[in-house]
Structures are given as C-alpha cells and as structure tokens.
C-alpha atoms as a PDB file:
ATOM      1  CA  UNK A   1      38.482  26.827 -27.833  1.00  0.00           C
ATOM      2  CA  UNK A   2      35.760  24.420 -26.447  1.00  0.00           C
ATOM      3  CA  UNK A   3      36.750  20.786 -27.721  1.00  0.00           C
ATOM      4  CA  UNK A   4      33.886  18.507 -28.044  1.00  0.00           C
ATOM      5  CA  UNK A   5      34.123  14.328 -27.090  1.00  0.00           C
ATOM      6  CA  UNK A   6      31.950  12.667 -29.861  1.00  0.00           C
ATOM      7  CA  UNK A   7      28.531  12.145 -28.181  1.00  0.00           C
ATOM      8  CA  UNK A   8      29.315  12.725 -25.039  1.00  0.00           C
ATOM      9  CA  UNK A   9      26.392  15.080 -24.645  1.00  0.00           C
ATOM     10  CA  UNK A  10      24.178  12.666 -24.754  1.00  0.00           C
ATOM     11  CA  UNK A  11      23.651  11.386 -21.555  1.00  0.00           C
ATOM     12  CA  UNK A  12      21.482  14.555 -20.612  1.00  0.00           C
ATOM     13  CA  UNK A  13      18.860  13.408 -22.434  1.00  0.00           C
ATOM     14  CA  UNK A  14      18.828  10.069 -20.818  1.00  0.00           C
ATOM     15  CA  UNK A  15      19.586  11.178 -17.028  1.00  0.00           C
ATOM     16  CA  UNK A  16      16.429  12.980 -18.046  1.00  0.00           C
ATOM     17  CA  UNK A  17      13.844  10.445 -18.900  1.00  0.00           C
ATOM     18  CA  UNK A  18      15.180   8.040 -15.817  1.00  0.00           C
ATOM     19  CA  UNK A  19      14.499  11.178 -13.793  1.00  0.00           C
ATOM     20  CA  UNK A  20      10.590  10.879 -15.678  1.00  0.00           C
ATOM     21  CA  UNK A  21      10.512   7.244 -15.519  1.00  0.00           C
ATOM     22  CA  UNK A  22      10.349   7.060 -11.195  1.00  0.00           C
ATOM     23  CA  UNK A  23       6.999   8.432 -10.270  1.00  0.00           C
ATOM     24  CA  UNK A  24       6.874  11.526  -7.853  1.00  0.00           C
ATOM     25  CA  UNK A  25       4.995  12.451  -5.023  1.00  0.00           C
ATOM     26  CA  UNK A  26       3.995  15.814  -3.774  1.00  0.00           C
ATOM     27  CA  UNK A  27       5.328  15.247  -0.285  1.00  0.00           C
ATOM     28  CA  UNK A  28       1.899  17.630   1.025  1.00  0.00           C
ATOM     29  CA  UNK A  29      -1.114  15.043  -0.331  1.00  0.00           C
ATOM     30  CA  UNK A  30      -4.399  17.030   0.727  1.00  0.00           C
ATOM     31  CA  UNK A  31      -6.193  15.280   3.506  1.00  0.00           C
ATOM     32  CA  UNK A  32      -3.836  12.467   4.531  1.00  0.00           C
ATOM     33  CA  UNK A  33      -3.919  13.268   8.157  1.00  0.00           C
ATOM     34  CA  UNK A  34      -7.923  12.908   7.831  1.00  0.00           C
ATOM     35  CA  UNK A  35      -6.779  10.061   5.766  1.00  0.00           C
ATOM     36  CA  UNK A  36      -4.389   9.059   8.789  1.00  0.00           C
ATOM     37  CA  UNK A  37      -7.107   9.388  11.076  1.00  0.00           C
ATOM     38  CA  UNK A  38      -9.567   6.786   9.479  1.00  0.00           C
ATOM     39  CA  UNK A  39      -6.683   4.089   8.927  1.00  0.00           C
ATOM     40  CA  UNK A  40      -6.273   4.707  13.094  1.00  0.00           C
ATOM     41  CA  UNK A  41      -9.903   3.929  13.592  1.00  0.00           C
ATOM     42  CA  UNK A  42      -9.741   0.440  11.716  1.00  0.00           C
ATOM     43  CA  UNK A  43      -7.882  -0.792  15.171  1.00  0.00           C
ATOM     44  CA  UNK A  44      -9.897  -4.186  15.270  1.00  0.00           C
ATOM     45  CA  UNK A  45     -10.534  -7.646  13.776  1.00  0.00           C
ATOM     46  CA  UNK A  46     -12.146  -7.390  10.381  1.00  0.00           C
ATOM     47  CA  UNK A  47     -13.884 -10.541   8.309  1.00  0.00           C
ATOM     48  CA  UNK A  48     -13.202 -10.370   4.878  1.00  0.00           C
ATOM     49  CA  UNK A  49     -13.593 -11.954   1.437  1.00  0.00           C
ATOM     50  CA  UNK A  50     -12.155 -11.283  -2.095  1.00  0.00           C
ATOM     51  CA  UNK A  51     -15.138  -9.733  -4.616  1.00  0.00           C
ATOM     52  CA  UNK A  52     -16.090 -12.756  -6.687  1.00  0.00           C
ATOM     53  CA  UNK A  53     -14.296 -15.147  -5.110  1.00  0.00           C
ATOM     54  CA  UNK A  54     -16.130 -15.409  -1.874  1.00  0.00           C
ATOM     55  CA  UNK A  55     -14.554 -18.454  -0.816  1.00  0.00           C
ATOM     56  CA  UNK A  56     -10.979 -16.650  -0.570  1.00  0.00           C
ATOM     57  CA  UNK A  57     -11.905 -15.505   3.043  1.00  0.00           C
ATOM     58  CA  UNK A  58      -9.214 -14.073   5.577  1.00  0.00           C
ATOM     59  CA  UNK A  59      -9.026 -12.373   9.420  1.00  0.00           C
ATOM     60  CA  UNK A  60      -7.341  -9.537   9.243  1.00  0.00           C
ATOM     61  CA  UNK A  61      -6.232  -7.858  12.327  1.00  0.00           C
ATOM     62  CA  UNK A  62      -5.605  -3.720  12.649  1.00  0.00           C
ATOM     63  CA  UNK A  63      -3.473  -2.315  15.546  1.00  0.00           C
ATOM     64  CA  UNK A  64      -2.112   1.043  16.165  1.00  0.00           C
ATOM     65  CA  UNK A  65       1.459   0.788  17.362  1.00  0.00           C
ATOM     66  CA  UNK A  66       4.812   2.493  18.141  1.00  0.00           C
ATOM     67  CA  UNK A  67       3.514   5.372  20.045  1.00  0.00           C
ATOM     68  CA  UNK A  68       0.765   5.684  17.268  1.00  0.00           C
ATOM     69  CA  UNK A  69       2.971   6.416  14.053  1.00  0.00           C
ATOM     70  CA  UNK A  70       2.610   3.118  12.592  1.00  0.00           C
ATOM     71  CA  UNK A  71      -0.847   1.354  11.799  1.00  0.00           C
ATOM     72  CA  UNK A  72      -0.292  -2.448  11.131  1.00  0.00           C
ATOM     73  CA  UNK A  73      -2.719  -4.345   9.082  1.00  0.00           C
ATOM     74  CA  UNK A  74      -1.995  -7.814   9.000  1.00  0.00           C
ATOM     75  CA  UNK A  75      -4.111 -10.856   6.843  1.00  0.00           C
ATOM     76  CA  UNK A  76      -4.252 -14.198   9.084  1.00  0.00           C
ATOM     77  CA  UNK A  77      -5.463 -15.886   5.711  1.00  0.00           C
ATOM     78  CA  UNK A  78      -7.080 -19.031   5.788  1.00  0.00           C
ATOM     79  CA  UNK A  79      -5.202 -21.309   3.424  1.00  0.00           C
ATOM     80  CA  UNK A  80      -6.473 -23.881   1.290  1.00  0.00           C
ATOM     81  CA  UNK A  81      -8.431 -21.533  -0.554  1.00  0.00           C
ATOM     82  CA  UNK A  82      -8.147 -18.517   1.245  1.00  0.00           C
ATOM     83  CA  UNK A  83      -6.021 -15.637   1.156  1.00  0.00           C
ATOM     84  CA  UNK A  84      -1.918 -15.597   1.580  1.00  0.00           C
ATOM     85  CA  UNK A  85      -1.204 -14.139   4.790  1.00  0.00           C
ATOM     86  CA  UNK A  86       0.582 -10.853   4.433  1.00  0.00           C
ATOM     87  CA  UNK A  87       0.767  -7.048   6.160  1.00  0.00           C
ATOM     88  CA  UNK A  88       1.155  -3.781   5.355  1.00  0.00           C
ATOM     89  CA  UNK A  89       2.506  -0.950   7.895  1.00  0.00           C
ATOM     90  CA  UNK A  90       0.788   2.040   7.458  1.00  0.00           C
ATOM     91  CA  UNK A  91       3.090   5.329   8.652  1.00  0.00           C
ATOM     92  CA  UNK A  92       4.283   8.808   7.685  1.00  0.00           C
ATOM     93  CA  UNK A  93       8.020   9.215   6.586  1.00  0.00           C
ATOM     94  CA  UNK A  94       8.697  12.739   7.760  1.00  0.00           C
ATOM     95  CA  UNK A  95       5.036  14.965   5.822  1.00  0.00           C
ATOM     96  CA  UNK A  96       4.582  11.645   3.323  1.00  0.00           C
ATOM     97  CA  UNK A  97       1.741   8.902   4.175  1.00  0.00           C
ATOM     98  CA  UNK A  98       3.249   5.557   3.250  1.00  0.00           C
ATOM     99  CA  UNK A  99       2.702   2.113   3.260  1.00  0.00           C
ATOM    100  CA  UNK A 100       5.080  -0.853   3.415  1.00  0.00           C
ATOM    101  CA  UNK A 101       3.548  -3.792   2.308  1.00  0.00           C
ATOM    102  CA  UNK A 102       4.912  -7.222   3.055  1.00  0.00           C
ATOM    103  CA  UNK A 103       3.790  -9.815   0.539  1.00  0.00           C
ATOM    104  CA  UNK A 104       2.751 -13.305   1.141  1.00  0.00           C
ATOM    105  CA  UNK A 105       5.288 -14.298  -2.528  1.00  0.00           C
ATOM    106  CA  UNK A 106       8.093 -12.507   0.232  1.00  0.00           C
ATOM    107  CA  UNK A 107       8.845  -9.130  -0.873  1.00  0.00           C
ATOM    108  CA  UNK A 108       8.330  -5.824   0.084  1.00  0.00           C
ATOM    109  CA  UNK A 109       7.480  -3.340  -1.918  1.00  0.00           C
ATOM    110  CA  UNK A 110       6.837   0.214  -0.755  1.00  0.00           C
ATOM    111  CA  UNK A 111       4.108   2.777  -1.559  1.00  0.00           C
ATOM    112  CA  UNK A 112       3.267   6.819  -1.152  1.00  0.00           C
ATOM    113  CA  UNK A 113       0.407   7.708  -0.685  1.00  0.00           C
ATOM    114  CA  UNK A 114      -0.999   9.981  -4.031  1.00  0.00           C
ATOM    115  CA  UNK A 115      -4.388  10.689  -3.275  1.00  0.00           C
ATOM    116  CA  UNK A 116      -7.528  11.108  -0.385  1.00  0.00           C
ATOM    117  CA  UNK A 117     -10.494  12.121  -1.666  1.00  0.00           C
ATOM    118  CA  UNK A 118     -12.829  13.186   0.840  1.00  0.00           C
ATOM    119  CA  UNK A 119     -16.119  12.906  -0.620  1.00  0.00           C
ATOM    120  CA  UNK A 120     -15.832   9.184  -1.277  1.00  0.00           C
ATOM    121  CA  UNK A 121     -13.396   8.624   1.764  1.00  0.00           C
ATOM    122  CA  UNK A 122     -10.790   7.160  -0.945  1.00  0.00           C
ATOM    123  CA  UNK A 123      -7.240   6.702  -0.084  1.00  0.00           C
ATOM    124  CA  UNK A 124      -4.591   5.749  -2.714  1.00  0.00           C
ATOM    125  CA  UNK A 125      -1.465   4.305  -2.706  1.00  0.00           C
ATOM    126  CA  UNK A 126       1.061   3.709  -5.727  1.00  0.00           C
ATOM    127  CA  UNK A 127       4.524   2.200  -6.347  1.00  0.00           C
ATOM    128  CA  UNK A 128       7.744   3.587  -5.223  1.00  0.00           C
ATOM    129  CA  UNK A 129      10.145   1.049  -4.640  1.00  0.00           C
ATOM    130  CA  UNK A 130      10.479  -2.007  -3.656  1.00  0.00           C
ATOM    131  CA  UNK A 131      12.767  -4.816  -1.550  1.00  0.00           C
ATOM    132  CA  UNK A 132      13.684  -8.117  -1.661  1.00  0.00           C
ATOM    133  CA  UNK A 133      12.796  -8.821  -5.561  1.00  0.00           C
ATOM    134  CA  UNK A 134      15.208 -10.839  -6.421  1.00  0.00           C
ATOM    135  CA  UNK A 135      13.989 -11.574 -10.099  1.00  0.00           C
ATOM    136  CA  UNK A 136      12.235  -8.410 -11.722  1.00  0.00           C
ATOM    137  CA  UNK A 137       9.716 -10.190 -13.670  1.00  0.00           C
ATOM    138  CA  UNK A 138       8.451 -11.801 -10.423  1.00  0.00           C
ATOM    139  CA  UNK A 139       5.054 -10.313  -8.939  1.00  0.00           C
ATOM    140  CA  UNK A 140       4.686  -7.438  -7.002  1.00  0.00           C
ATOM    141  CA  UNK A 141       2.068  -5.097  -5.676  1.00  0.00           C
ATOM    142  CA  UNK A 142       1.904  -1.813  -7.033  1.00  0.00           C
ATOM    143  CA  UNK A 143      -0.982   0.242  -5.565  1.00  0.00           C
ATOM    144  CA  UNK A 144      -3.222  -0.193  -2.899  1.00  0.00           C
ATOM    145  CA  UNK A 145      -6.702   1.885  -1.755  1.00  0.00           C
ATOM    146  CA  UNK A 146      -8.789   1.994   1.043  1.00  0.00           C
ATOM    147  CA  UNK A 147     -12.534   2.784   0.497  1.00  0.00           C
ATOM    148  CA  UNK A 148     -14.033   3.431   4.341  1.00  0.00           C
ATOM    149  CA  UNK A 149     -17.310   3.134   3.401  1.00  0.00           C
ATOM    150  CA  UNK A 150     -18.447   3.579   7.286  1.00  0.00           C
ATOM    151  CA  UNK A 151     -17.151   2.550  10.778  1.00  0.00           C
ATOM    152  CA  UNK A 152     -17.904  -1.095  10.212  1.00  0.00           C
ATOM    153  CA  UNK A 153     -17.199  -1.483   6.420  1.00  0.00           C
ATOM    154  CA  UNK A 154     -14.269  -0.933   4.405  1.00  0.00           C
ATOM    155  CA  UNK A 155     -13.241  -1.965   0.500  1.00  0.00           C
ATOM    156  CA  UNK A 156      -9.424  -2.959   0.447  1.00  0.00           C
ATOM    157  CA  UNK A 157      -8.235  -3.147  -3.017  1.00  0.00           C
ATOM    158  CA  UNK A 158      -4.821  -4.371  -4.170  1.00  0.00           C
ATOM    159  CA  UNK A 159      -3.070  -4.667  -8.046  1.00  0.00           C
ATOM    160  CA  UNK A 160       0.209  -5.473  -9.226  1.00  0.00           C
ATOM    161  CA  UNK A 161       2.259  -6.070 -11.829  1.00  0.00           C
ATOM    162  CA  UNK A 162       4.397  -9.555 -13.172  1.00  0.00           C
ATOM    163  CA  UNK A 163       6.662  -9.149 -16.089  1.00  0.00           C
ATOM    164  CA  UNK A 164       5.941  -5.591 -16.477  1.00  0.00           C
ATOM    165  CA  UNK A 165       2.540  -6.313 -16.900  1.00  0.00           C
ATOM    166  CA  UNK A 166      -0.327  -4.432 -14.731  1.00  0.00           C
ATOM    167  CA  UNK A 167      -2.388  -6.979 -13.155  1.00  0.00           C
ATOM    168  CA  UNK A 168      -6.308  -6.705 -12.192  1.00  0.00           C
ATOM    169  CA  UNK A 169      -7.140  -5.247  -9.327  1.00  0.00           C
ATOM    170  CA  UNK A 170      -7.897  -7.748  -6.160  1.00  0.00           C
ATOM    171  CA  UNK A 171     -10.866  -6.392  -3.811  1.00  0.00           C
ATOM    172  CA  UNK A 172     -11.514  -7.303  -0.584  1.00  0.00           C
ATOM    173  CA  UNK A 173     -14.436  -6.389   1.495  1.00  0.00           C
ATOM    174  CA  UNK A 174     -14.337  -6.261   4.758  1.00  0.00           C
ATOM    175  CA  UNK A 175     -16.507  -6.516   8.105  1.00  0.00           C
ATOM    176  CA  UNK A 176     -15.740  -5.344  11.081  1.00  0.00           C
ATOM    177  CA  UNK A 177     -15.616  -8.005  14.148  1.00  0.00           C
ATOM    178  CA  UNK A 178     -14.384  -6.173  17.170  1.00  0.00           C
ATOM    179  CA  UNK A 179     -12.745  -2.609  18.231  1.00  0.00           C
ATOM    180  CA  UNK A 180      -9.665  -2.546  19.760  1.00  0.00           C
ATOM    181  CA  UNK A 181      -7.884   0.119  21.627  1.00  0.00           C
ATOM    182  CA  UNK A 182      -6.209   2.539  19.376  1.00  0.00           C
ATOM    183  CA  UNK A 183      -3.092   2.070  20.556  1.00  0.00           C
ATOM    184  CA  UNK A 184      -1.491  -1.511  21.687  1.00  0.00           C
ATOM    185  CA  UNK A 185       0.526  -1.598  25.154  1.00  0.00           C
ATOM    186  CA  UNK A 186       3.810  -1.105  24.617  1.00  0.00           C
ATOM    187  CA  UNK A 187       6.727  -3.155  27.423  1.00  0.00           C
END
C-alpha cells in the first residue's frame, strides 16, 4: 500500500520553475569562434565616449593574454565626469564564450555568450551569475554586446538591473588609437 505524506509532492513543481527561472545556454552558440576572432583583433587602445553623454569619455585598453584564451578589456576612465574604471575578461569555459565582467560598484558578475550574428557583426552577452553582491538589490550588469562596426570602430553596449529592475542600456562608442600585438609577452 503506497502511503502518502500530506503535500509532500509538491516540491516537483517548484524544483521545476527554479530549474526555468536560471537562463540556459546552448553550450554550441553559432559563430563565436568568428565572434572570438574579432574580440582578438580589438588588441589596442580605443577612445571612447558614452552616446549622449559625450562628456563621459574613457581609454580603454584591449590585450590578448594567457597564451591567447583570455581577451582583457579594461576602462582607464577619466573621473570627474567620466566613466568608472572597470574590465571585463573575455574567454571560453570549455565550447562556451564568456565574459567576466568586473564592475567599477565592485562586483563581478558573469555572462555567456547567447548570440553572434554575422551579418551585423553582433555579439551578445546575458546574465548567468554573479560574485561579490553582497546586497541583491544593489546594481549589477546583466548583458553586454559588441557591435564591430569595422577595424577601427566598435559600439560597446552595457545594461543592468537594481532592485530587480532592468536598467537602460549604456552605449559606448569607441575609436581606435593604436594596434597592439595580439598577444602580450608573457615572463
């Protein structure tokens, strides 16, 4: 005789929307190596300015690194004014394109990439998890793309969320200064 606990049962239901409530990733994004490719070639210093706030300017540096698996973009922002200095490491994690962003409010959350489209030469990011949040209403970024509009000129967008509420989307433009090597010397 099968002997039922009260509602016991009901935790299926439950365990099942938490497993819906994390977003997934197809581990196999189409393109992403071409995508990996063009985040190599970025290896430089860029100018750059936030769309509509012109006066937010920033230097942001690009180097390939760790025997080329990791591409580190870093923001040498130019405060009063200007934009919070931050980075983001660019790498794969076993077939997955990710980024690790490191905020300038100090934490770090982590994205997947989800999408490259080709045509445009649009690569997106989106939330997976996140570090170092030590109150979860505080702001954090949740996706990032990359529009590389040609060698010289690239779109950087950025949005979050604060108090579980999506945020606008930041855009930087930026302007190439100088190449660099794709890879930086290692000791």
């Amino acid at each position: 005789m099968m002997r039922r606990h009260g509602k016991g049962w009901l935790w299926l239901p439950a365990a099942c929307l938490l497993m819906l409530a994390r977003p997934t990733f197809a581990a196999d994004v189409p393109g992403q190596e071409t995508a990996w490719q063009l985040l190599k070639r970025l290896a430089g210093t860029w100018d750059s300015y936030v769309v509509g706030q012109e006066e937010r300017r920033a230097v942001i540096s690009y180097h390939v690194t760790s025997g080329g698996s990791v591409v580190f973009e870093e923001f040498l922002g130019k405060e009063p004014g200007g934009v919070r200095s931050m980075a983001t490491a660019y790498h794969f994690d076993v077939d997955q394109l990710v980024a690790t962003h490191y905020c300038g409010v100090g934490n770090q959350p982590r994205m997947r990439a989800t999408s490259y489209d080709p045509g445009r030469k649009l690569l997106r990011f989106a939330y997976w998890d996140i570090t170092n949040l030590p109150d979860p209403q505080a702001y954090y970024t949740t996706d990032i793309e990359l529009l590389f509009e040609g060698d010289d000129v690239v779109e950087l967008r950025f949005r979050g969320t604060k108090a579980g509420e999506p945020g606008d989307w930041q855009v930087h433009r930026l302007r190439r200064l100088t190449r660099r090597p794709n890879e930086r010397e290692e000791p």
